[in-house]
C-alpha atoms as a PDB file:
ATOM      1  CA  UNK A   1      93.838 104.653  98.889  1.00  0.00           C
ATOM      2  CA  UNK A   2      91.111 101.949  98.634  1.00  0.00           C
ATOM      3  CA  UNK A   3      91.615 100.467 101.907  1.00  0.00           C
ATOM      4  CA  UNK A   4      92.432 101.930 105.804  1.00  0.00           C
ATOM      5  CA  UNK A   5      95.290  99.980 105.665  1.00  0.00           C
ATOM      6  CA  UNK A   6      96.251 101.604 101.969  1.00  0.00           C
ATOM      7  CA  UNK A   7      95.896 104.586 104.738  1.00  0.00           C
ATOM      8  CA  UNK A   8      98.173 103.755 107.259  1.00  0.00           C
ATOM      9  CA  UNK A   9     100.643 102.674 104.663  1.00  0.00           C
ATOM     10  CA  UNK A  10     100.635 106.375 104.332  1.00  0.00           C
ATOM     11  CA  UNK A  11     100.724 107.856 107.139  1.00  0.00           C
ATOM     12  CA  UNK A  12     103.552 105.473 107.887  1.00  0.00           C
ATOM     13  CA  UNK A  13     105.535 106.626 104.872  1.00  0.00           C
ATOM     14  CA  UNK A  14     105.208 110.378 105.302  1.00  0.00           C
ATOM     15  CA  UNK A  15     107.064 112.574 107.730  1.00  0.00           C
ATOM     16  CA  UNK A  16     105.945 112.167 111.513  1.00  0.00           C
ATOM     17  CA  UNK A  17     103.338 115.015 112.526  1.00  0.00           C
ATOM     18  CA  UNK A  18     103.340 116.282 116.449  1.00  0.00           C
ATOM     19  CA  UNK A  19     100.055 114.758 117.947  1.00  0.00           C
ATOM     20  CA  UNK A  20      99.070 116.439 121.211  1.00  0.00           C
ATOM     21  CA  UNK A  21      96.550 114.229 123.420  1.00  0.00           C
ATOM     22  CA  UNK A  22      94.216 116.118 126.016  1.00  0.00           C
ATOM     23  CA  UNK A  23      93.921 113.952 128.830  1.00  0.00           C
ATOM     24  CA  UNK A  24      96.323 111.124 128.452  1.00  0.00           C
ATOM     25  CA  UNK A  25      95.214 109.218 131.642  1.00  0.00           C
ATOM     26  CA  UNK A  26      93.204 106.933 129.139  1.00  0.00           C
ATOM     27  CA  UNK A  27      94.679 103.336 128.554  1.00  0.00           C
ATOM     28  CA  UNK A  28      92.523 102.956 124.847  1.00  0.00           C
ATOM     29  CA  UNK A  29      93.684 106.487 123.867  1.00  0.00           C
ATOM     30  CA  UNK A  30      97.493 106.004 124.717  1.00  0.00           C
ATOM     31  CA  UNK A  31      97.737 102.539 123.397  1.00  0.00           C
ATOM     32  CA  UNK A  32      96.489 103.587 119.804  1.00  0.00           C
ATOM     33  CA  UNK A  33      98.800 106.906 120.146  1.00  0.00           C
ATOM     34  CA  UNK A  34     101.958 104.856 121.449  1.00  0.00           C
ATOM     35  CA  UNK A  35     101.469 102.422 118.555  1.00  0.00           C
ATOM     36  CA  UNK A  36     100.955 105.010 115.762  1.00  0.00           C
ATOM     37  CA  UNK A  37     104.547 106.636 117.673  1.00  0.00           C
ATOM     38  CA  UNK A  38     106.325 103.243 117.067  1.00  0.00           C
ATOM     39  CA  UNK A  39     104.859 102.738 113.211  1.00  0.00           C
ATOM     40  CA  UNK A  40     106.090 106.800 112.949  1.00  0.00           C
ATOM     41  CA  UNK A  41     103.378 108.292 112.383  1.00  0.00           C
ATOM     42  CA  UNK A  42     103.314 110.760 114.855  1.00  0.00           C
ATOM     43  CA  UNK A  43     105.362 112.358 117.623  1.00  0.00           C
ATOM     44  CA  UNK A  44     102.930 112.206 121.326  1.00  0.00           C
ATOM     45  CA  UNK A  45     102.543 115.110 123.513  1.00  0.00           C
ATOM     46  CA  UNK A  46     101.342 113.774 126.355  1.00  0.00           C
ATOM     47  CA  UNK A  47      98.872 116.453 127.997  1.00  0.00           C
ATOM     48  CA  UNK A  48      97.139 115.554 131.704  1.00  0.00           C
ATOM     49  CA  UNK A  49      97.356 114.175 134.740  1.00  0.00           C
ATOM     50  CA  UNK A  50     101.229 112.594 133.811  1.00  0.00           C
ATOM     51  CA  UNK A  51     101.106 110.328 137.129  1.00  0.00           C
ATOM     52  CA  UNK A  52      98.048 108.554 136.234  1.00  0.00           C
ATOM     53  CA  UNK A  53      99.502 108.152 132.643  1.00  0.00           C
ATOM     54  CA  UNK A  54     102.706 107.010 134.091  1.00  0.00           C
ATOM     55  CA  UNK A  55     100.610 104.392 136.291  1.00  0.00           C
ATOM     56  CA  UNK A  56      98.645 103.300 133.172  1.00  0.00           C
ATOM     57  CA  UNK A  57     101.797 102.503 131.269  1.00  0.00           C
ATOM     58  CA  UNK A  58     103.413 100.615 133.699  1.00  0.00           C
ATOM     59  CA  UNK A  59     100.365  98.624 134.172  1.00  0.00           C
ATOM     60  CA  UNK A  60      99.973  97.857 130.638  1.00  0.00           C
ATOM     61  CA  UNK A  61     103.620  97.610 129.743  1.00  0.00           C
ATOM     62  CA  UNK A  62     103.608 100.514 127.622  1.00  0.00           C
ATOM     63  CA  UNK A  63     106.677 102.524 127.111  1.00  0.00           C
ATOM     64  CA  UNK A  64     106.343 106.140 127.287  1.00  0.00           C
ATOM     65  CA  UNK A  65     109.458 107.747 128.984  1.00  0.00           C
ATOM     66  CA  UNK A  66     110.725 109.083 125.609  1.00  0.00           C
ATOM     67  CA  UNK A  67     107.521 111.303 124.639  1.00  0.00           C
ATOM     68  CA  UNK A  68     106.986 114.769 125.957  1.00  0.00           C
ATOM     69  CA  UNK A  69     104.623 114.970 128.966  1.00  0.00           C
ATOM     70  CA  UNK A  70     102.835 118.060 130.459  1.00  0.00           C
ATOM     71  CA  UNK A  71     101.193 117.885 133.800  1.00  0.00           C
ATOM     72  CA  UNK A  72      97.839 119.273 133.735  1.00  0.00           C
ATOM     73  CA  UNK A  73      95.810 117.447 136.422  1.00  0.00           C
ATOM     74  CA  UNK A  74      92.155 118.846 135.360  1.00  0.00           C
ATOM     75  CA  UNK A  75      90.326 118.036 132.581  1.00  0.00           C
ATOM     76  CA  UNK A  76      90.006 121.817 131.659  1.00  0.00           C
ATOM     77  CA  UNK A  77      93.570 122.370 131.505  1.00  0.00           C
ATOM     78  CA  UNK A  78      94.653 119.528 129.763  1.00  0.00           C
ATOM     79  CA  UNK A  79      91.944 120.610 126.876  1.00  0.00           C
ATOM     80  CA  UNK A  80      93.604 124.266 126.909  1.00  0.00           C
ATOM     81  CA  UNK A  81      96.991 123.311 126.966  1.00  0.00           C
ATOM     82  CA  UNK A  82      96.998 121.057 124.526  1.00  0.00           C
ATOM     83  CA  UNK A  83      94.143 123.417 122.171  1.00  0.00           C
ATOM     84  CA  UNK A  84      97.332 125.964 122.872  1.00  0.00           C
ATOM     85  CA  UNK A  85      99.998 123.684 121.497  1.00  0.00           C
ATOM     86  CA  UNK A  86      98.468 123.378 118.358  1.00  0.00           C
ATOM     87  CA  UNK A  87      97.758 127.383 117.972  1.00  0.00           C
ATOM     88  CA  UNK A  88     101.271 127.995 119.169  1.00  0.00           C
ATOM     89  CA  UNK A  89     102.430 125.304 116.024  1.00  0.00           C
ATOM     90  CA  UNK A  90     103.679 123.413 119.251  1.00  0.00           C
ATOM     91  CA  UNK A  91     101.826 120.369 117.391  1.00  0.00           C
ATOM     92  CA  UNK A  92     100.373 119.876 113.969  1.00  0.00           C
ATOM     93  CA  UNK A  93      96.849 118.201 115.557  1.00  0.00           C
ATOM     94  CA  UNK A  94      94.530 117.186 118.591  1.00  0.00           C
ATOM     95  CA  UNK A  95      92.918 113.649 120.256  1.00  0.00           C
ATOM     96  CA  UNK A  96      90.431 113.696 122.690  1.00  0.00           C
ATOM     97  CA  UNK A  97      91.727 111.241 125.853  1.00  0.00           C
ATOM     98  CA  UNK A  98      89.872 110.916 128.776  1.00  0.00           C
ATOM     99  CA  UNK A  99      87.614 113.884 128.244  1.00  0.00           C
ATOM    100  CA  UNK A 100      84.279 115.016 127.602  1.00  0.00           C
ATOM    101  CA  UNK A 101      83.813 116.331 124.307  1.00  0.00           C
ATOM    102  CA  UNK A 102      82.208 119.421 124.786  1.00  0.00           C
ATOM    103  CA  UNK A 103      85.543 120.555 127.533  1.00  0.00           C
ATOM    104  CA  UNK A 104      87.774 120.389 124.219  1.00  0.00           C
ATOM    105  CA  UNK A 105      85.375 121.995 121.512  1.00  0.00           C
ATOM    106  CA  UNK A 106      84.948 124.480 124.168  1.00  0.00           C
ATOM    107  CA  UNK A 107      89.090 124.818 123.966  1.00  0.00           C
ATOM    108  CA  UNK A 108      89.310 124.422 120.730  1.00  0.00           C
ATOM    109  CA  UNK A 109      86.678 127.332 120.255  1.00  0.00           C
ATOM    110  CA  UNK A 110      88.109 129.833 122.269  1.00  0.00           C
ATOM    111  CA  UNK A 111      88.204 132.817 120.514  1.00  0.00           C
ATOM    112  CA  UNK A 112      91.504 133.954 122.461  1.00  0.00           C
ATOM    113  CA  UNK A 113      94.128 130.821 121.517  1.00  0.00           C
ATOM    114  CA  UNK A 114      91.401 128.221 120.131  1.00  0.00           C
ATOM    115  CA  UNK A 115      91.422 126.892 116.296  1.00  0.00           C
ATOM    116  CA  UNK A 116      88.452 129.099 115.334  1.00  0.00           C
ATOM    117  CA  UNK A 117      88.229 129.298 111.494  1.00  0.00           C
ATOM    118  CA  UNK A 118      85.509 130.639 109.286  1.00  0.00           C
ATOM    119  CA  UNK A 119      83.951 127.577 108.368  1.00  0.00           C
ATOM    120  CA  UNK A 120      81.700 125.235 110.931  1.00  0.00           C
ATOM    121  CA  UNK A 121      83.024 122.262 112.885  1.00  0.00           C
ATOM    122  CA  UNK A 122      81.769 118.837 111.087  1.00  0.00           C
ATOM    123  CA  UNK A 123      82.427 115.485 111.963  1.00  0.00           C
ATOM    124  CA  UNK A 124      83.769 113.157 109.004  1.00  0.00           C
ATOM    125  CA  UNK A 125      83.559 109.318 109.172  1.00  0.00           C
ATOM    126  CA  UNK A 126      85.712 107.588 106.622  1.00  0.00           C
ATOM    127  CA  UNK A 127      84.605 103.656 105.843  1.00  0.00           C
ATOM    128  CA  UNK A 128      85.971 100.627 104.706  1.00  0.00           C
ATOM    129  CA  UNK A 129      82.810  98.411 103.850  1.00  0.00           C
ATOM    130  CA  UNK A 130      83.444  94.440 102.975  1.00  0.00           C
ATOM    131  CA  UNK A 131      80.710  95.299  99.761  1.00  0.00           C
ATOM    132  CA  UNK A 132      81.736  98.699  98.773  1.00  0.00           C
ATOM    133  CA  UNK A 133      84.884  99.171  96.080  1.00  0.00           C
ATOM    134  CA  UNK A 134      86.333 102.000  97.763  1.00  0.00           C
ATOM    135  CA  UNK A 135      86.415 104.536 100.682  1.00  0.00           C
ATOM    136  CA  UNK A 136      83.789 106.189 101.361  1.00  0.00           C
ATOM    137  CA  UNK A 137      83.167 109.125 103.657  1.00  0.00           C
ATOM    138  CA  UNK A 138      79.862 110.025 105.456  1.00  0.00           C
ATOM    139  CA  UNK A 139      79.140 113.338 107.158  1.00  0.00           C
ATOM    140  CA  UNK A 140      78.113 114.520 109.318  1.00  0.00           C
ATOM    141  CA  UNK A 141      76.602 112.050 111.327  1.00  0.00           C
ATOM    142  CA  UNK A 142      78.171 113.529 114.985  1.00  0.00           C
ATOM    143  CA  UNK A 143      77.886 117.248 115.302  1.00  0.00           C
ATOM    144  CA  UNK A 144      75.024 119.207 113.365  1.00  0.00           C
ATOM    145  CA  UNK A 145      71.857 118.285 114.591  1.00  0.00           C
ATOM    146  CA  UNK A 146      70.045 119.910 111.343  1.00  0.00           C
ATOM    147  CA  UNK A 147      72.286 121.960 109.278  1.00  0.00           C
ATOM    148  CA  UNK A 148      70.769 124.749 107.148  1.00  0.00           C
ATOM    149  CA  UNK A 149      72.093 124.769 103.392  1.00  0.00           C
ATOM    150  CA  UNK A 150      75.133 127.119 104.440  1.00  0.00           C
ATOM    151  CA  UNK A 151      76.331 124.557 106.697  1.00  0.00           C
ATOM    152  CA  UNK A 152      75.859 121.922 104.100  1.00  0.00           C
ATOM    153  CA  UNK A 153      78.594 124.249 101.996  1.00  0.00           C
ATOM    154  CA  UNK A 154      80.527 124.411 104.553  1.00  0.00           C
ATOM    155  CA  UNK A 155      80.164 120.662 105.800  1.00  0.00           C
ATOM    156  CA  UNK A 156      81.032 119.455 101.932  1.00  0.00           C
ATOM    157  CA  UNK A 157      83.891 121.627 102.093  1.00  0.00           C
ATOM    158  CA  UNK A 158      85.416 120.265 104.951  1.00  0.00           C
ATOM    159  CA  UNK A 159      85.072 116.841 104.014  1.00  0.00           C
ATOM    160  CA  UNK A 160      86.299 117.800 100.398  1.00  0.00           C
ATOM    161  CA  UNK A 161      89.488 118.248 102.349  1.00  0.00           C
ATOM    162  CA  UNK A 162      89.622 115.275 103.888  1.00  0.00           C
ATOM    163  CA  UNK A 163      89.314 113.494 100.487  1.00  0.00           C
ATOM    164  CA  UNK A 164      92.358 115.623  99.029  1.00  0.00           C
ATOM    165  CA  UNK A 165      94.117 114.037 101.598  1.00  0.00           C
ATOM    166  CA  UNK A 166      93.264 110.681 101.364  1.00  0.00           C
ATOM    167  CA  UNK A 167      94.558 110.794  97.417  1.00  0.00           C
ATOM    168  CA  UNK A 168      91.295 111.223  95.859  1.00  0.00           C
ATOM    169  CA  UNK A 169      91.854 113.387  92.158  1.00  0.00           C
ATOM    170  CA  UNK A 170      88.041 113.343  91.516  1.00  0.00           C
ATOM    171  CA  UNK A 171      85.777 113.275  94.278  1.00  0.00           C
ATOM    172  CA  UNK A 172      82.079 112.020  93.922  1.00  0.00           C
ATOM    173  CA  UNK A 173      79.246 113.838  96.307  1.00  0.00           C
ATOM    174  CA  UNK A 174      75.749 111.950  96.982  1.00  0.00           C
ATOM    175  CA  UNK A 175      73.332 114.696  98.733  1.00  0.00           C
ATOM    176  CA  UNK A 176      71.616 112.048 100.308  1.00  0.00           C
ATOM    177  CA  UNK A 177      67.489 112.192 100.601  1.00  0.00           C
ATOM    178  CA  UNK A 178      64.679 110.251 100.540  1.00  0.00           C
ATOM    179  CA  UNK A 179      64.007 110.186  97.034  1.00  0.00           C
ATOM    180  CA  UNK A 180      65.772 111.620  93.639  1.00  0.00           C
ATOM    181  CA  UNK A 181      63.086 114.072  92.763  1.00  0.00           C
ATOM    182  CA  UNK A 182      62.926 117.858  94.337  1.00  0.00           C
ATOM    183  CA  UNK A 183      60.283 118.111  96.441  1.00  0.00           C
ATOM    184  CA  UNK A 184      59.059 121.844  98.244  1.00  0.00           C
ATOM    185  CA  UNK A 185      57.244 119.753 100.871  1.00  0.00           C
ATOM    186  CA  UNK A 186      60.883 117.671 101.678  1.00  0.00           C
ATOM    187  CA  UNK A 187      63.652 120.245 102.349  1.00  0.00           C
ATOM    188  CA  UNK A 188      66.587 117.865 101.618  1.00  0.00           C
ATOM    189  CA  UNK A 189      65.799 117.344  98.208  1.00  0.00           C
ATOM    190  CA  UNK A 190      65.532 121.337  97.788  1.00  0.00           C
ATOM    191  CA  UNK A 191      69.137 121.814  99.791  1.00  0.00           C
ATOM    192  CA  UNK A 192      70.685 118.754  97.595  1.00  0.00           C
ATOM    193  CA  UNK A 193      69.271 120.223  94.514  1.00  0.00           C
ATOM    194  CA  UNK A 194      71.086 123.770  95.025  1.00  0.00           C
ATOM    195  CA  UNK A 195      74.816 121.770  96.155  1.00  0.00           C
ATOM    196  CA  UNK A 196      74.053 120.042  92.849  1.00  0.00           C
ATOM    197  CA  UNK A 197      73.729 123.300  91.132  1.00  0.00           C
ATOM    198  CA  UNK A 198      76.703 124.827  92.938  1.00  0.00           C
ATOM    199  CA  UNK A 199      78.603 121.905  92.064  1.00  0.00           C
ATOM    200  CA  UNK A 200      77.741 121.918  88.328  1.00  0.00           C
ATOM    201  CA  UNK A 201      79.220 126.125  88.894  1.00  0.00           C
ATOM    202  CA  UNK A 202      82.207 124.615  90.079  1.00  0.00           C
ATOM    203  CA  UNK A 203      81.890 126.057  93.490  1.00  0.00           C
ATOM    204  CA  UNK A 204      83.811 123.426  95.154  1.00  0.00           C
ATOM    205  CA  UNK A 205      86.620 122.809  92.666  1.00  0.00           C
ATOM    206  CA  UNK A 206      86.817 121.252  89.008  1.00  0.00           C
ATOM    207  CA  UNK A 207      87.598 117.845  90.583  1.00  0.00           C
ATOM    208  CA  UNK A 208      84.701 117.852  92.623  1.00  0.00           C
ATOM    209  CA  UNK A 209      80.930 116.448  91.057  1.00  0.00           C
ATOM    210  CA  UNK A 210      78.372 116.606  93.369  1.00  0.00           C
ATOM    211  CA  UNK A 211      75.177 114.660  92.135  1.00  0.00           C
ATOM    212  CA  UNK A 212      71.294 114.861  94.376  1.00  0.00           C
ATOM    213  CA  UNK A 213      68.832 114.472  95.912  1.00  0.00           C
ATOM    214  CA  UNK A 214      70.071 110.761  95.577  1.00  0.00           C
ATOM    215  CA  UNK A 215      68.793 107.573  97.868  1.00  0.00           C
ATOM    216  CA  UNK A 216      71.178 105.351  99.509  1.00  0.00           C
ATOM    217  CA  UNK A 217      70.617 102.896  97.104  1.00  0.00           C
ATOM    218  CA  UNK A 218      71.683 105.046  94.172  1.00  0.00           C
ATOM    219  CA  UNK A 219      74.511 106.418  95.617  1.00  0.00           C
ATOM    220  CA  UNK A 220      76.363 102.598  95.910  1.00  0.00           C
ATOM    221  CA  UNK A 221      74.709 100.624  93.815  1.00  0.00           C
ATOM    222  CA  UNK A 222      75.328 101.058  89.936  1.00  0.00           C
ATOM    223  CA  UNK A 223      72.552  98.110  89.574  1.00  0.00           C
ATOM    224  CA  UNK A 224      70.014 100.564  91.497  1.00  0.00           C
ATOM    225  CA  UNK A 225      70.459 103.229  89.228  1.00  0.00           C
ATOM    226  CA  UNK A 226      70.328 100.985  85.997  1.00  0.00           C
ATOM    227  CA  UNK A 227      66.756  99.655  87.082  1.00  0.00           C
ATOM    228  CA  UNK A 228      65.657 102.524  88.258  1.00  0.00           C
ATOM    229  CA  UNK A 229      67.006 104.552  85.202  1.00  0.00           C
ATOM    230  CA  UNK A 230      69.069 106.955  86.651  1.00  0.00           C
ATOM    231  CA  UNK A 231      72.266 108.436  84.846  1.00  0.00           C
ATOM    232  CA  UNK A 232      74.901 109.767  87.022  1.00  0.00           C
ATOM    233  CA  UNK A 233      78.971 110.039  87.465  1.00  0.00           C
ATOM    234  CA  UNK A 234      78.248 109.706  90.958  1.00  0.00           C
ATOM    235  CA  UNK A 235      75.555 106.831  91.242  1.00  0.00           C
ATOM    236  CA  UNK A 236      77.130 103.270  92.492  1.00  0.00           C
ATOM    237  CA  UNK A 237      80.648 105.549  93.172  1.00  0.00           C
ATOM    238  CA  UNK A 238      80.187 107.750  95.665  1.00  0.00           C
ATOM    239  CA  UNK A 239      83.218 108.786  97.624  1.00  0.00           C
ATOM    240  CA  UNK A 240      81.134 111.216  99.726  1.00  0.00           C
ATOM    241  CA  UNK A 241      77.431 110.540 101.163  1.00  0.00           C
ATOM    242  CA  UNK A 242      75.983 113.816 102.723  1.00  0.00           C
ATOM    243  CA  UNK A 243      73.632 113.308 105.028  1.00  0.00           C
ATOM    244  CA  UNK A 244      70.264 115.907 105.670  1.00  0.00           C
ATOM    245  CA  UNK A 245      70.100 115.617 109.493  1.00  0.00           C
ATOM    246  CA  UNK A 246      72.441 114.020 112.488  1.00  0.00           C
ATOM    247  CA  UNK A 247      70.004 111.126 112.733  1.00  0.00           C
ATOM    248  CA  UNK A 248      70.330 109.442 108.878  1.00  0.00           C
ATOM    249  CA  UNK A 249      73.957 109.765 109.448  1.00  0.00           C
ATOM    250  CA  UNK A 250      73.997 108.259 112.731  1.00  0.00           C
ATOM    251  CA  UNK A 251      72.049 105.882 111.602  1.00  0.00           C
ATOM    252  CA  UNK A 252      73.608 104.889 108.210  1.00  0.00           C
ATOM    253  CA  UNK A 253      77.081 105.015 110.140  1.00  0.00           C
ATOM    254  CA  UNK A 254      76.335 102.569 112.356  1.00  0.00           C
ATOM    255  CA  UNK A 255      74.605 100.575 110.343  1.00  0.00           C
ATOM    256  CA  UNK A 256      77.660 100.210 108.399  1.00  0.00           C
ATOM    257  CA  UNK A 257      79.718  99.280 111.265  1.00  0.00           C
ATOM    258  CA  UNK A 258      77.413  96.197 112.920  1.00  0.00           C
ATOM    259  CA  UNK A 259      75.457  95.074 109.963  1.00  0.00           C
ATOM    260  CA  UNK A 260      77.916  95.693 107.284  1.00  0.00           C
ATOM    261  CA  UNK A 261      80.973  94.853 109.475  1.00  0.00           C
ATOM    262  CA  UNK A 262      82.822  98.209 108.417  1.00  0.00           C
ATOM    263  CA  UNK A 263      86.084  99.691 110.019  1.00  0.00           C
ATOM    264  CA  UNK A 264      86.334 103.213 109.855  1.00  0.00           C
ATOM    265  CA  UNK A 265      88.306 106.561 111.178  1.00  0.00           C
ATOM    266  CA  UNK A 266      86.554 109.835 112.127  1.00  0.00           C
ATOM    267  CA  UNK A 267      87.403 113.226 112.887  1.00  0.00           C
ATOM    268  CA  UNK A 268      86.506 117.010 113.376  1.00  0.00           C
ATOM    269  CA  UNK A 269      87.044 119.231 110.496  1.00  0.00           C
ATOM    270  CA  UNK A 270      86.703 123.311 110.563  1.00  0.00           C
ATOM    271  CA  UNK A 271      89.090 124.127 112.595  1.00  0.00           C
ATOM    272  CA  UNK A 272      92.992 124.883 111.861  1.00  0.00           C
ATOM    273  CA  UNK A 273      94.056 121.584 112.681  1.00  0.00           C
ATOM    274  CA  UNK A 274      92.167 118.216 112.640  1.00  0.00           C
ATOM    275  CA  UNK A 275      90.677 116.911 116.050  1.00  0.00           C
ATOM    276  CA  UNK A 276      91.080 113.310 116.616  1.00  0.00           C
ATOM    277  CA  UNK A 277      87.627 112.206 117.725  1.00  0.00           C
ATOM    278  CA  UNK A 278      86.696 108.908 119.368  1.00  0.00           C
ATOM    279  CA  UNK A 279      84.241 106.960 120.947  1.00  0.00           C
ATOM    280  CA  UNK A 280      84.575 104.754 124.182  1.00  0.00           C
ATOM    281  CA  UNK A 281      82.797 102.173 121.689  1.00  0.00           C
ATOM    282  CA  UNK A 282      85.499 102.338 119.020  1.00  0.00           C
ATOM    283  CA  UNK A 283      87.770  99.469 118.644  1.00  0.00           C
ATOM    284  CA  UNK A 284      91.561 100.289 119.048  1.00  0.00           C
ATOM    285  CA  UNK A 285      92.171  99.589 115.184  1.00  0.00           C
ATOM    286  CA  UNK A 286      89.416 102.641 114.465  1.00  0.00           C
ATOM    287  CA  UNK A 287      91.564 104.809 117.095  1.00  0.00           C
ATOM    288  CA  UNK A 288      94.821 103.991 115.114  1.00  0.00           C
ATOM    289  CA  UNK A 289      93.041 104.163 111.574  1.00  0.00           C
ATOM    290  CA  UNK A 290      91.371 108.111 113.014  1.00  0.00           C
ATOM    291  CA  UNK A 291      95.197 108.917 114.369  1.00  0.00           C
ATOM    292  CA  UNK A 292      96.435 107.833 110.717  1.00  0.00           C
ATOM    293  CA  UNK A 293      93.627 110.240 109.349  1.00  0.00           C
ATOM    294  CA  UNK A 294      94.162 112.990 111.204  1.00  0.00           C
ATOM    295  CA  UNK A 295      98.119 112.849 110.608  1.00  0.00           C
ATOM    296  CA  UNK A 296      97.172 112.857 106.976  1.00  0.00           C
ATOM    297  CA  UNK A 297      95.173 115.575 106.904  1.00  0.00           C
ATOM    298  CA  UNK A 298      97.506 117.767 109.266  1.00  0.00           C
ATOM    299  CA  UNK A 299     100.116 116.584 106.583  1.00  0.00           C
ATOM    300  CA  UNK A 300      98.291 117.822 103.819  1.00  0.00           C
ATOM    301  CA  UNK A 301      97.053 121.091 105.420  1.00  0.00           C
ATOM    302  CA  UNK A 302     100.871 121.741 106.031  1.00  0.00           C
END
């Protein structure tokens, strides 16, 4: 899959997955989840206040008497009940509607009926960029302010999985930094030097080559590399860029969505089930392409 439409292709021509949406009272949210119903990609549960939903629908001529629909008026319920349809295997994955974020991780962390796991909750961006040859994923640029080098493991790991489910046989990891040589006094080129070592041990698979400290420029540009004399599988083909801190891969993501005019799909990894994660910002074709994601991935975990 080169392309988020090679993407939705996909999700279109796999079996449906059960989607349960906290908060449905959201018109961007239920548009993108009606649509990716009619295209059969998923199967809606409808989680929230069902008579604003209802109202929303009608208003925007959307059709939803055929989906499921449980009433759950606050925001707090409608994050539990539909956190609790997903641990019951009621549904195969979570979107956030009209809710904050931190009600649902709060759900989806419960340590009673959440989708606690071992590993650490990461956000994943996947982009299509008009200059870059393929798909390229960027994490994590959304939830881990500074994450040591065990959550770097664990961060990799998660997004490894989202790569396994986009098709991806051999997937090339740039440890982003500042520079390509380890230096004690900058901690990121330390951290990407050990993933590179743990790579090279085959820590996170045999189809997995993770190559750093790299700079941006190395990691997508094979013409970088050349003048700057750099041999590597991954330099100029990344299909991963790991970022040291929340703000380079805040930064580098939207970067690639308003300078580079990128499209892209994003969600939470580390817990049993993929959360569908969007922002008020996103367009609807991002909400669709991140619904298309998730199904993927829930498809692929199954």
């Amino acid at each position: 899959m080169n392309t988020l439409n090679d993407m939705l292709k996909a999700a279109v021509g796999q079996r449906t997955m059960k989607l349960a949406l906290a908060a449905s009272q959201d018109y961007q949210s239920l548009k993108a989840v009606i649509e990716a119903a009619e295209k059969g990609i998923v199967e809606p549960i409808l989680v929230g206040d069902i008579e604003k939903t209802k109202e929303i629908a009608t208003e925007n001529r959307l059709d939803i008497e055929k989906y499921e629909k449980i009433d759950a008026p606050s925001l707090e319920e409608s994050a539990k009940v539909a956190v609790k349809l997903v641990s019951d295997k009621k549904a195969d994955f979570l979107m956030k509607g009209l809710i904050d974020t931190s009600i649902l991780l709060k759900e989806v962390l419960n340590k009673d009926y959440g989708l606690r796991t071992d590993s650490l909750l990461s956000h994943v961006m996947v982009y299509e960029v008009p200059t870059y040859h393929k798909l390229l994923a960027l994490t994590d640029g959304g939830m881990n302010l500074l994450p040591s080098l065990e959550d770097k493991v664990k961060i990799l790991k998660n997004t490894i999985e989202v790569c396994k489910a986009l098709g991806k046989d051999v997937i090339k990891v740039a440890v982003l930094a500042a520079k390509e040589k380890v230096n004690p006094k900058m901690p990121a080129t330390v951290d990407a030097d050990k993933l590179k070592q743990m790579g090279q041990d085959k820590k996170f698979g045999e189809e997995v080559i993770v190559e750093g400290p790299l700079a941006l420029d190395l990691a997508v540009s094979k013409e970088a590399a050349k003048v700057k004399g750099v041999e590597s599988k991954v330099a100029g083909d990344a299909d991963v860029l790991l970022v040291p801190n929340i703000e380079m891969g805040n930064g580098v993501g939207k970067s690639l969505t308003y300078f580079a005019k990128g499209k892209s799909a994003g969600v939470i990894m580390g817990a049993k089930a993929p959360v569908v994660l969007v922002s008020r910002a996103d367009t609807h074709e991002s909400k669709l392409y991140s619904i298309a994601l998730g199904s993927l991935i829930a498809s692929n975990n199954k």
